[in-house]
Protein backbone atom coordinates (compact mmCIF):
# COMPACT_ATOMS: atom_id res chain seq x y z
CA UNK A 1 -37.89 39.52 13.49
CA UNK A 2 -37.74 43.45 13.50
CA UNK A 3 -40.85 45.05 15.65
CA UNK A 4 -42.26 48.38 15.60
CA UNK A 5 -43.69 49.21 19.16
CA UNK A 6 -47.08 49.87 18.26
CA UNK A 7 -49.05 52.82 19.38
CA UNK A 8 -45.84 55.10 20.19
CA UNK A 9 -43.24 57.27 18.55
CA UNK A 10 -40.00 57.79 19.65
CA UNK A 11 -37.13 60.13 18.87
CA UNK A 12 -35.24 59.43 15.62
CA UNK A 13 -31.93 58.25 16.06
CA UNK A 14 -30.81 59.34 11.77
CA UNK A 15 -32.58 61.32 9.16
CA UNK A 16 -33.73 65.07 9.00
CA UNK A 17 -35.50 65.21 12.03
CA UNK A 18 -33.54 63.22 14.07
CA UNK A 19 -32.60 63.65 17.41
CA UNK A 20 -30.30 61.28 19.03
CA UNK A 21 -29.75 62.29 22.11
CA UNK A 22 -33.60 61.51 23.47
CA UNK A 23 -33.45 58.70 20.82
CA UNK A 24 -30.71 56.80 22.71
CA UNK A 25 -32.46 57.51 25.77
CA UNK A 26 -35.84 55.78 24.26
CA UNK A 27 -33.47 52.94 23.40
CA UNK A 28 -31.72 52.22 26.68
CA UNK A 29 -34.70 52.73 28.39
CA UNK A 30 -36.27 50.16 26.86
CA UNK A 31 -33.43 48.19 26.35
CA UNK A 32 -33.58 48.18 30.33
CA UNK A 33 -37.11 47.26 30.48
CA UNK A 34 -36.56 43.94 28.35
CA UNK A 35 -33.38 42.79 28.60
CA UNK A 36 -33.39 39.32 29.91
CA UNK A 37 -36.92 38.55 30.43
CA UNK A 38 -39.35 36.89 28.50
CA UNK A 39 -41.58 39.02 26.75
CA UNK A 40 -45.25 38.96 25.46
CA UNK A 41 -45.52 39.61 21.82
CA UNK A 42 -49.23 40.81 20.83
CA UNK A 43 -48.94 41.52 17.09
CA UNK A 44 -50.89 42.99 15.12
CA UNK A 45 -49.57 43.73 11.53
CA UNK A 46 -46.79 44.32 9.53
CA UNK A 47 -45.72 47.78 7.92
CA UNK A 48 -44.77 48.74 4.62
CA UNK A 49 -40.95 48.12 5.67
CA UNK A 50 -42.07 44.96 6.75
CA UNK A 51 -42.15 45.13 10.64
CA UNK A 52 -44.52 43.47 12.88
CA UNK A 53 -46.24 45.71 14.45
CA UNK A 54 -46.89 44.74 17.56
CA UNK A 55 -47.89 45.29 21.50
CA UNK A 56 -45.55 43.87 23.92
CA UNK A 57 -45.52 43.01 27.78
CA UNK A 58 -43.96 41.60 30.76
CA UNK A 59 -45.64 40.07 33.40
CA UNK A 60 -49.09 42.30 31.81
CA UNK A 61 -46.83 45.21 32.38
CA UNK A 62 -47.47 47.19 28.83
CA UNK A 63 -43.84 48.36 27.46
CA UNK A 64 -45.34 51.09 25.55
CA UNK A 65 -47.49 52.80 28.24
CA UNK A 66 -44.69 52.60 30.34
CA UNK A 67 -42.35 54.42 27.77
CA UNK A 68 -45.13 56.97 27.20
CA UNK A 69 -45.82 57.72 31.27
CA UNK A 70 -42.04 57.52 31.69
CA UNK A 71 -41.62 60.27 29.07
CA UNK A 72 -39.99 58.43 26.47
CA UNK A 73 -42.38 58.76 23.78
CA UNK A 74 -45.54 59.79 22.79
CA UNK A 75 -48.69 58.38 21.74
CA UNK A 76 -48.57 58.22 17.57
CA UNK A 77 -52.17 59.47 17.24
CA UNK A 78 -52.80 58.04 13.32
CA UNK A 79 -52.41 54.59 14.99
CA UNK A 80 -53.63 54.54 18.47
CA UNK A 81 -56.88 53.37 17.50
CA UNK A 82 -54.57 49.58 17.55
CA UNK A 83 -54.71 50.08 21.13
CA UNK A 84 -56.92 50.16 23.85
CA UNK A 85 -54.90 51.59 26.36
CA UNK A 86 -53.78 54.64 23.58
CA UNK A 87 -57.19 55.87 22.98
């Protein structure tokens, strides 16, 4: 199951307006943050490339405020409305 992190946007790592550097960083950073551990899936759609869209959590730690207060990405204001927290 592919998952879009709901509420964020992160660097692109390919395309026009890519930039991989702080898109790898995003990555490993989060790849940090789950790796291992059992994590809370809160979805809440699917996308038009067919993600879930979804919330996610360990131990009610929220993955995507922590990427956002950690610098990592940035709140995607067309959907934050999907998330409390994001408002």
């Amino acid at each position: 199951e592919k998952i879009r992190l709901a509420c964020i946007d992160t660097a692109e790592l390919r395309g026009p307006k890519s930039h991989p550097t702080k898109a790898k960083a995003a990555r490993d950073f989060l790849n940090n943050l789950i790796a291992g551990k059992e994590v809370f899936i809160k979805r809440i759609n699917k996308d038009r490339y067919g993600r879930t869209v979804a919330e996610l959590s360990i131990d009610g730690q929220n993955i995507q405020k922590t990427m956002f207060k950690s610098g990592y990405a940035k709140i995607y204001s067309k959907y934050a409305y999907q998330c409390s927290w994001s408002r």
